[in-house]
Protein backbone atom coordinates (compact mmCIF):
# COMPACT_ATOMS: atom_id res chain seq x y z
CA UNK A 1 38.78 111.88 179.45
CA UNK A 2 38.38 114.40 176.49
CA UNK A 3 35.11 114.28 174.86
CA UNK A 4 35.83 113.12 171.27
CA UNK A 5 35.48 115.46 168.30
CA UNK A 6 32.28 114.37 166.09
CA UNK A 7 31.90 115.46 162.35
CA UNK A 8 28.80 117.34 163.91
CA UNK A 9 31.13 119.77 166.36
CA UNK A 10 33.20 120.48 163.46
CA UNK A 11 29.93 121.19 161.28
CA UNK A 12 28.96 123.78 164.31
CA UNK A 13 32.28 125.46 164.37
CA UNK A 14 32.69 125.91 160.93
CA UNK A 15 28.77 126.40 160.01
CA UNK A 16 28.12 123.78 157.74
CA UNK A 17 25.87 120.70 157.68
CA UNK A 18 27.54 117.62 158.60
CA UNK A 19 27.06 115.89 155.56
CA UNK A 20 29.38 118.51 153.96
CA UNK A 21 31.88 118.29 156.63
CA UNK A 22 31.73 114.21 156.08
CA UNK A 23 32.03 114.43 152.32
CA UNK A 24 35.09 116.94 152.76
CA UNK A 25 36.86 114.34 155.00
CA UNK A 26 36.34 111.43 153.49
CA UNK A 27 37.90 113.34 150.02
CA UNK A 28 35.84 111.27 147.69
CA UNK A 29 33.34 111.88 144.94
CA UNK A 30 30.21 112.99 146.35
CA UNK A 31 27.18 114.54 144.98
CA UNK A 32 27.05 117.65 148.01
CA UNK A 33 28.88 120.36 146.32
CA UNK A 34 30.45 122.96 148.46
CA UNK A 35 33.74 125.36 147.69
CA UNK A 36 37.36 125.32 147.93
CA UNK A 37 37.01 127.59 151.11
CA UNK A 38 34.99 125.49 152.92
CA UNK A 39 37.00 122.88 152.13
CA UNK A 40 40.01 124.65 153.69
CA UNK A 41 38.24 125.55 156.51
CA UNK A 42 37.04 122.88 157.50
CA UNK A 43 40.36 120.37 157.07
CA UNK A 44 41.24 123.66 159.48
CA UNK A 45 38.86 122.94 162.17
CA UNK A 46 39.27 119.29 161.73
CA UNK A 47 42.95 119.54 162.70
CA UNK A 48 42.47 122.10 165.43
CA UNK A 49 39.84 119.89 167.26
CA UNK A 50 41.83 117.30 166.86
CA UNK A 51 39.33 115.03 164.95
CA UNK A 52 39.67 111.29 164.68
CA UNK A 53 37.72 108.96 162.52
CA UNK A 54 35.72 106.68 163.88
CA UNK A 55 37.83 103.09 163.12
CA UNK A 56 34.75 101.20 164.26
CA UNK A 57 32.13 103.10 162.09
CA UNK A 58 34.64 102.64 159.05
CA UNK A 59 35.58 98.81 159.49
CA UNK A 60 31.13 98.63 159.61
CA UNK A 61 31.04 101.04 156.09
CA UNK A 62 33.59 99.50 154.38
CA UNK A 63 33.51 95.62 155.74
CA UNK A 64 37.18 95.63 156.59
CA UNK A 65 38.78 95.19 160.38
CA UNK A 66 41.16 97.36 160.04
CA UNK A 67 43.94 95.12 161.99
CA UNK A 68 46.89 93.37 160.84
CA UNK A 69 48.40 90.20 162.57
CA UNK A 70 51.56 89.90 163.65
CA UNK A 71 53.38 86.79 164.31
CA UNK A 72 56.61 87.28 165.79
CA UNK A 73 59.15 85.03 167.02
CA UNK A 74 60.98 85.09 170.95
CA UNK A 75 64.01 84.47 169.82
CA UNK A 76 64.42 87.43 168.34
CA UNK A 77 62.50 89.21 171.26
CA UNK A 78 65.94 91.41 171.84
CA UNK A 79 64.81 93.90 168.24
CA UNK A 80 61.35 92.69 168.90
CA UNK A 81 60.47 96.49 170.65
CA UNK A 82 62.27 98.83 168.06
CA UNK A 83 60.99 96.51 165.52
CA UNK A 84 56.73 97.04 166.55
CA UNK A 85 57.70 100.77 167.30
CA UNK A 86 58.62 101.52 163.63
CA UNK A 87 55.53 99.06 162.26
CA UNK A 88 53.02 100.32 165.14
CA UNK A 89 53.96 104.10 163.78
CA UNK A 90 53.44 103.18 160.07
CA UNK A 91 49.59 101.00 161.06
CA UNK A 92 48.50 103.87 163.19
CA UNK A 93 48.93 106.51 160.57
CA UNK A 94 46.96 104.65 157.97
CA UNK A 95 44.38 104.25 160.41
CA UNK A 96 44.92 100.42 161.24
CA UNK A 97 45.81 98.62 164.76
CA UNK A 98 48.05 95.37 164.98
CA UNK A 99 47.06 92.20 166.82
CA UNK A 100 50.72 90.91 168.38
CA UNK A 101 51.34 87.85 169.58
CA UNK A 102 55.34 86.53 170.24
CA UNK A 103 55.37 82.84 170.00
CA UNK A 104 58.61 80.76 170.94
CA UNK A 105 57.57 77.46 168.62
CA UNK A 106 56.05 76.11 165.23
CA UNK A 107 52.64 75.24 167.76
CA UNK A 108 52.49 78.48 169.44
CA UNK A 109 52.77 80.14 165.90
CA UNK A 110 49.87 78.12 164.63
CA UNK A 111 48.02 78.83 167.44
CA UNK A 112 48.04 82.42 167.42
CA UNK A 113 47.81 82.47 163.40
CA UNK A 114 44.30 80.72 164.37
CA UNK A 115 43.20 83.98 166.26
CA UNK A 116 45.09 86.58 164.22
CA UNK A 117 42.24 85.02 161.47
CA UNK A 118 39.39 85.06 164.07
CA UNK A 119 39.79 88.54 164.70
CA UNK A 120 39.58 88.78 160.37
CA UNK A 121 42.71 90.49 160.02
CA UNK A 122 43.26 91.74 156.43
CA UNK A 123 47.31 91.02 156.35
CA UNK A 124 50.01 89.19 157.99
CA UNK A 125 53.72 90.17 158.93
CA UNK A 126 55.44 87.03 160.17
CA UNK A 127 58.33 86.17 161.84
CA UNK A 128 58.18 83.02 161.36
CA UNK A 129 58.98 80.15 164.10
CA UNK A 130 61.70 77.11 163.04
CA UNK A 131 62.47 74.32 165.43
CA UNK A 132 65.80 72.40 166.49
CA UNK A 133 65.03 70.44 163.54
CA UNK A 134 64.68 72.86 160.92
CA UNK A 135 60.99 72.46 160.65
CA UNK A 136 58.25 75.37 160.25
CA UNK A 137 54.96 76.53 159.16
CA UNK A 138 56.58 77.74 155.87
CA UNK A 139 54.23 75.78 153.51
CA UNK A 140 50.88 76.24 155.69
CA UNK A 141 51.51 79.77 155.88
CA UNK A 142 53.16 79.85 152.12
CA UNK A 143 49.04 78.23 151.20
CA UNK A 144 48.11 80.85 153.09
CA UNK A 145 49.39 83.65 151.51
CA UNK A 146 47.18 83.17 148.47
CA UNK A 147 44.44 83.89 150.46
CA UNK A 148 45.56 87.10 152.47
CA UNK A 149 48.34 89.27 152.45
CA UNK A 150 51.24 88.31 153.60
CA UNK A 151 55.02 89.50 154.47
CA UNK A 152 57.82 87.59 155.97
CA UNK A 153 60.46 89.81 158.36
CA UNK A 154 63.83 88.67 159.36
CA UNK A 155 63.98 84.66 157.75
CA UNK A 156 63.67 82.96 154.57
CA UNK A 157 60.99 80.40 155.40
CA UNK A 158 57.85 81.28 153.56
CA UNK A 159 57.92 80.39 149.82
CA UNK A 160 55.91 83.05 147.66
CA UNK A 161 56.32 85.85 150.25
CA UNK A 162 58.44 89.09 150.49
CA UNK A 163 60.84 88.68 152.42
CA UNK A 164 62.49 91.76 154.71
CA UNK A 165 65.61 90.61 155.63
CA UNK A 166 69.16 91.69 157.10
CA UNK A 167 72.29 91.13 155.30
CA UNK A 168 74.95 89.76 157.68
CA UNK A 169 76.81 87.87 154.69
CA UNK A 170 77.26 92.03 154.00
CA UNK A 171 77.59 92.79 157.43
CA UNK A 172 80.42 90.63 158.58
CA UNK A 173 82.23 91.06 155.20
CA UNK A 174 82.55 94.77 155.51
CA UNK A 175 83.38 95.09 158.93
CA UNK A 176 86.18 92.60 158.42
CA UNK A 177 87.41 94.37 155.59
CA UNK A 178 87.22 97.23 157.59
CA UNK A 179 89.51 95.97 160.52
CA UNK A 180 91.44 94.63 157.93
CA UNK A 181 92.06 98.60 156.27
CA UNK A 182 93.02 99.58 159.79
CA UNK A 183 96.23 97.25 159.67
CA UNK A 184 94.87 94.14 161.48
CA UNK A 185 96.06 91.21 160.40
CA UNK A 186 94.78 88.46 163.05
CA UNK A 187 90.85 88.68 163.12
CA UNK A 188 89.00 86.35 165.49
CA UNK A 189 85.55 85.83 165.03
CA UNK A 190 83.36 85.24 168.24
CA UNK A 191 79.88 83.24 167.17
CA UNK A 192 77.62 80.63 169.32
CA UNK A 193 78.07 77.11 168.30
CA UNK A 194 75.44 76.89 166.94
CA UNK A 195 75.91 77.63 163.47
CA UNK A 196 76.87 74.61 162.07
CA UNK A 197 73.03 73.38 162.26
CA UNK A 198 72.77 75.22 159.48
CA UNK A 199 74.83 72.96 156.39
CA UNK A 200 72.50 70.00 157.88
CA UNK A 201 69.26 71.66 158.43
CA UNK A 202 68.91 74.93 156.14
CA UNK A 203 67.04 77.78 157.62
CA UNK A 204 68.50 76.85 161.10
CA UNK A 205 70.38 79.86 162.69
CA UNK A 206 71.36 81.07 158.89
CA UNK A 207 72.15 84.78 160.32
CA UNK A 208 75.15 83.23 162.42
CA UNK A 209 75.84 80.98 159.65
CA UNK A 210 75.36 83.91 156.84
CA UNK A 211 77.72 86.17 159.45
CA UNK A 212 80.48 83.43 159.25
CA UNK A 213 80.67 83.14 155.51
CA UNK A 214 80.83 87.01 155.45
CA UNK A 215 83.93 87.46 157.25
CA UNK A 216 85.55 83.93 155.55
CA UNK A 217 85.20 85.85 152.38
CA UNK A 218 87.04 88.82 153.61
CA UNK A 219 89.65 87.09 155.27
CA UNK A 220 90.26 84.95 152.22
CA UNK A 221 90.58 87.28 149.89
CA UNK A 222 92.99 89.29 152.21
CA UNK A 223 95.31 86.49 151.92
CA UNK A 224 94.99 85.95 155.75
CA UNK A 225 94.53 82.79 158.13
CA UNK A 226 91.29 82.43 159.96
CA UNK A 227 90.23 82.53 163.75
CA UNK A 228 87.14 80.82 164.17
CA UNK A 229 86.18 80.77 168.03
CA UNK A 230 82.77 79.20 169.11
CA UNK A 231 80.90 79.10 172.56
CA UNK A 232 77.70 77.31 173.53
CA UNK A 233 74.44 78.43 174.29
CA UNK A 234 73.39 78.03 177.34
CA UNK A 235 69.90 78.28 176.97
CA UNK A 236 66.92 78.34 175.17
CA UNK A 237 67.30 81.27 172.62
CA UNK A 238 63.75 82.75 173.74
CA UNK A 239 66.20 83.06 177.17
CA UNK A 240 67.26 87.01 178.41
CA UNK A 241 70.82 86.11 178.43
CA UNK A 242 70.99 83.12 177.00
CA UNK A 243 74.06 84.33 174.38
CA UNK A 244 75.89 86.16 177.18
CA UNK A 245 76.33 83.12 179.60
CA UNK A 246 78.07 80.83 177.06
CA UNK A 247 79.89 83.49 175.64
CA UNK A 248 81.32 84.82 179.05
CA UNK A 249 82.21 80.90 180.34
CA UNK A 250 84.46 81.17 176.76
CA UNK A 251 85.21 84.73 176.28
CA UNK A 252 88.95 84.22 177.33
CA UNK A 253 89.53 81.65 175.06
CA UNK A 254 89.30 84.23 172.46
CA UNK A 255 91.75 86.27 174.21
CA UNK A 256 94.14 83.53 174.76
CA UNK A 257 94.12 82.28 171.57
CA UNK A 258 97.60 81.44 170.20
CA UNK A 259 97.16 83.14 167.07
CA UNK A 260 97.21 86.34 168.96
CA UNK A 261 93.98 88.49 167.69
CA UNK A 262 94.26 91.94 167.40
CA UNK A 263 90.64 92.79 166.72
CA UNK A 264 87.86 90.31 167.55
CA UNK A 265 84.17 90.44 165.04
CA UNK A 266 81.41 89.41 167.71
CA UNK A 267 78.33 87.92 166.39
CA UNK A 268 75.97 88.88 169.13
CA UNK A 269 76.32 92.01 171.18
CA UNK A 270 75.68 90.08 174.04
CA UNK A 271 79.28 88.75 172.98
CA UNK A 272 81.03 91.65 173.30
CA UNK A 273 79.49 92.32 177.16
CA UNK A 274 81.12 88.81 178.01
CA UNK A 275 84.07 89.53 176.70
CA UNK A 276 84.59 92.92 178.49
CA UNK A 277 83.17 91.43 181.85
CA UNK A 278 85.70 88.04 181.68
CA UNK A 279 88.65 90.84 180.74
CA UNK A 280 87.65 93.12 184.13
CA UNK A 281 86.75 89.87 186.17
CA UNK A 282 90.48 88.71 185.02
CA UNK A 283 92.32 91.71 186.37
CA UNK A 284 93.41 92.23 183.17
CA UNK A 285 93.66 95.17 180.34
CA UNK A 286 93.48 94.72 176.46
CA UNK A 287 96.43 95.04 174.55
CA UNK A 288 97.01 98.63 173.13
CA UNK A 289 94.36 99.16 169.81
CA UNK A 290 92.60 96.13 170.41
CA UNK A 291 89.18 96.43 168.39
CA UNK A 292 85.51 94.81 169.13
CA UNK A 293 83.41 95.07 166.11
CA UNK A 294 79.31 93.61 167.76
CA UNK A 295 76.15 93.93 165.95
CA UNK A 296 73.48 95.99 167.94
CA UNK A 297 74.42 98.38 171.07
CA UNK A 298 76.15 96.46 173.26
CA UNK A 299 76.48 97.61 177.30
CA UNK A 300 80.25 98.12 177.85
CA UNK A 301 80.34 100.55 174.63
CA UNK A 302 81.96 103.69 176.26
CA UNK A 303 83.77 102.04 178.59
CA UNK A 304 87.36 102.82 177.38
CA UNK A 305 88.28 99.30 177.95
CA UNK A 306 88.99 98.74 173.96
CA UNK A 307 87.95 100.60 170.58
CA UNK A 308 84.42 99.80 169.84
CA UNK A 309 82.84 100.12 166.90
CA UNK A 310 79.01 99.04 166.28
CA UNK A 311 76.91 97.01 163.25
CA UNK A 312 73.59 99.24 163.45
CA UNK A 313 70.74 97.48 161.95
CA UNK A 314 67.52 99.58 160.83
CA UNK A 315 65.33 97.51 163.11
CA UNK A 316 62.76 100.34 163.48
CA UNK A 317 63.02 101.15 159.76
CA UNK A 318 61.98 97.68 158.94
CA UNK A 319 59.46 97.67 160.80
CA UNK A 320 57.95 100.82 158.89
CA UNK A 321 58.83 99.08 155.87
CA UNK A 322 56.84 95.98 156.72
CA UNK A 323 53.43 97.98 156.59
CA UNK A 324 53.90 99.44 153.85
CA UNK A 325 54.99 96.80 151.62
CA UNK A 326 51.91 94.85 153.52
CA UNK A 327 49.62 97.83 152.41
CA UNK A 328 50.47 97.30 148.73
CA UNK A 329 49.38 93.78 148.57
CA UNK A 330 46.39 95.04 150.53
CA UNK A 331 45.72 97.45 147.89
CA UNK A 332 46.16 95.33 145.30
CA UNK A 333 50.17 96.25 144.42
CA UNK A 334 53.37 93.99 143.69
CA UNK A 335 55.84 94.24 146.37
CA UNK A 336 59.65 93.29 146.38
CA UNK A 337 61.93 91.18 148.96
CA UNK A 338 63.97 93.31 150.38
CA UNK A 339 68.11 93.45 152.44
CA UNK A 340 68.72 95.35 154.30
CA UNK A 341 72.70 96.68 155.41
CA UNK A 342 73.92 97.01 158.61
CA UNK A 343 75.79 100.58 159.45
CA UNK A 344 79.50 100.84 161.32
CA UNK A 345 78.86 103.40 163.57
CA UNK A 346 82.09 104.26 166.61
């Protein structure tokens, strides 16, 4: 491995004490006086040797660990990659790491809260867990918060939290009205089941539920009839495929439905695989300028099979935006709850 640049190899390159190179890097007041050139030249050397601070020194200096926790949840384990990516990027540049742990219940969440604060982290992003009952850490983590910083990513759970959230009431709305300003008139919508959990036990699957009343609104105020299909789920949510083997056992029931849909608005891209595979399993084609309209990149997009068009959420840019809204209540800032759209993208 490459020997690690010390503050003392860029004092010998640049021909300076060390103390002066330390005071220039850590750019605050300091009685060792030295010029704007040296200043320049060493922030020169610095880059060129390819200097990092010492993270283990610092959290000793300053008494902090550096690390933030992250709690996040396996059902949503499909954005769970583009989601640490974007937050991982934003940590690492302000010189902080992130303890992860993906838990698939309310336990497993407070069990891995219990190390994220053994390791002393100085924030929180959570994803927060909810059972088949609607139940969740919300309050004990909602206590929490007034004790360390805290943000809440994709749910609604924790009172007195920012919440980052995505807007599929938005979503599902505009993408209907979008089929519906390309002349369709009969608009299926293809969602799991289990949506309805959500009127009895609020919090429950509210993006499905949230992605329903988007595209009711549209079709209302179009003046046209509804389509409402449903499959079940199959498996546990925390599943790989758990969406995609309900959906496909149903898929044709969309196709096949007597109201005749000329476009169909998938909930899941998972959805929109099924429905391609049960066509091509079928022998059979689409009609001519039939439309799928899935959130996220689903498999069978350039297939030719049907027009495609995509609901693109900022996963990664959430993530990014998670830090830093955690770094303002770290540093002592107000913060806002935040939606975020969804793009149509061919």
């Amino acid at each position: 491995m490459k020997k690690k640049t010390t503050i003392k190899d860029i004092a010998r390159v640049v021909g300076v004490s060390h103390p002066v190179v330390s005071a220039v890097l850590k750019n605050k007041k300091s009685t060792i006086k030295y010029s704007e050139d040296t200043r320049q030249r060493i922030l020169k050397a610095a880059k060129e040797l390819d200097y990092k601070p010492n993270i283990l020194a610092r959290s000793f200096q300053k008494q902090k660990s550096f690390l933030v926790g992250i709690l996040f949840s396996g059902v949503n384990q499909a954005i769970a990659s583009d989601f640490l990516h974007g937050l991982q990027k934003t940590l690492s540049n302000n010189s902080y790491s992130p303890v992860t742990f993906i838990h698939n219940n309310c336990e497993e969440e407070l069990e891995y809260l219990e190390r994220c604060m053994e390791r002393e982290v100085e924030g929180l992003i959570v994803n927060a867990a909810i059972d088949d009952e609607g139940r969740s850490n919300g309050e004990e983590l909602s206590r929490l918060s007034e004790r360390i910083p805290m943000i809440e990513v994709f749910g609604d759970e924790i009172s007195k939290v920012p919440s980052l959230r995505l807007d599929f009431y938005s979503a599902a709305r505009e993408a209907t009205q979008h089929l519906i300003s390309e002349g369709h008139e009969t608009i299926a919508l293809y969602l799991h089941d289990r949506y309805v959990m959500h009127e009895k036990y609020p919090g429950l699957y509210f993006l499905a539920w949230q992605y329903k009343q988007g595209y009711q609104h549209a079709i209302r105020e179009a003046g046209l009839k509804e389509v409402v299909v449903d499959h079940p789920i199959t498996e546990e949510l925390q599943v790989p495929g758990s969406i995609f083997s309900g959906a496909y056992q149903h898929a044709l029931k969309v196709l096949d439905h007597p109201a005749k849909p000329t476009a169909v608005l998938c909930h899941n891209h998972e959805e929109v695989d099924a429905i391609v595979m049960a066509m091509v399993a079928s022998g059979r084609s689409f009609p001519k300028d039939f439309h799928l309209i899935s959130p996220g990149h689903a498999s069978y997009t350039k297939t030719g099979q049907c027009r495609m068009t995509m609901l693109v959420p900022p996963i990664r840019g959430i993530g990014e935006r998670a830090a830093t809204s955690l770094f303002d209540l770290i540093d002592g800032r107000q913060t806002e709850a935040m939606d975020f759209s969804l793009k149509l993208e061919n």
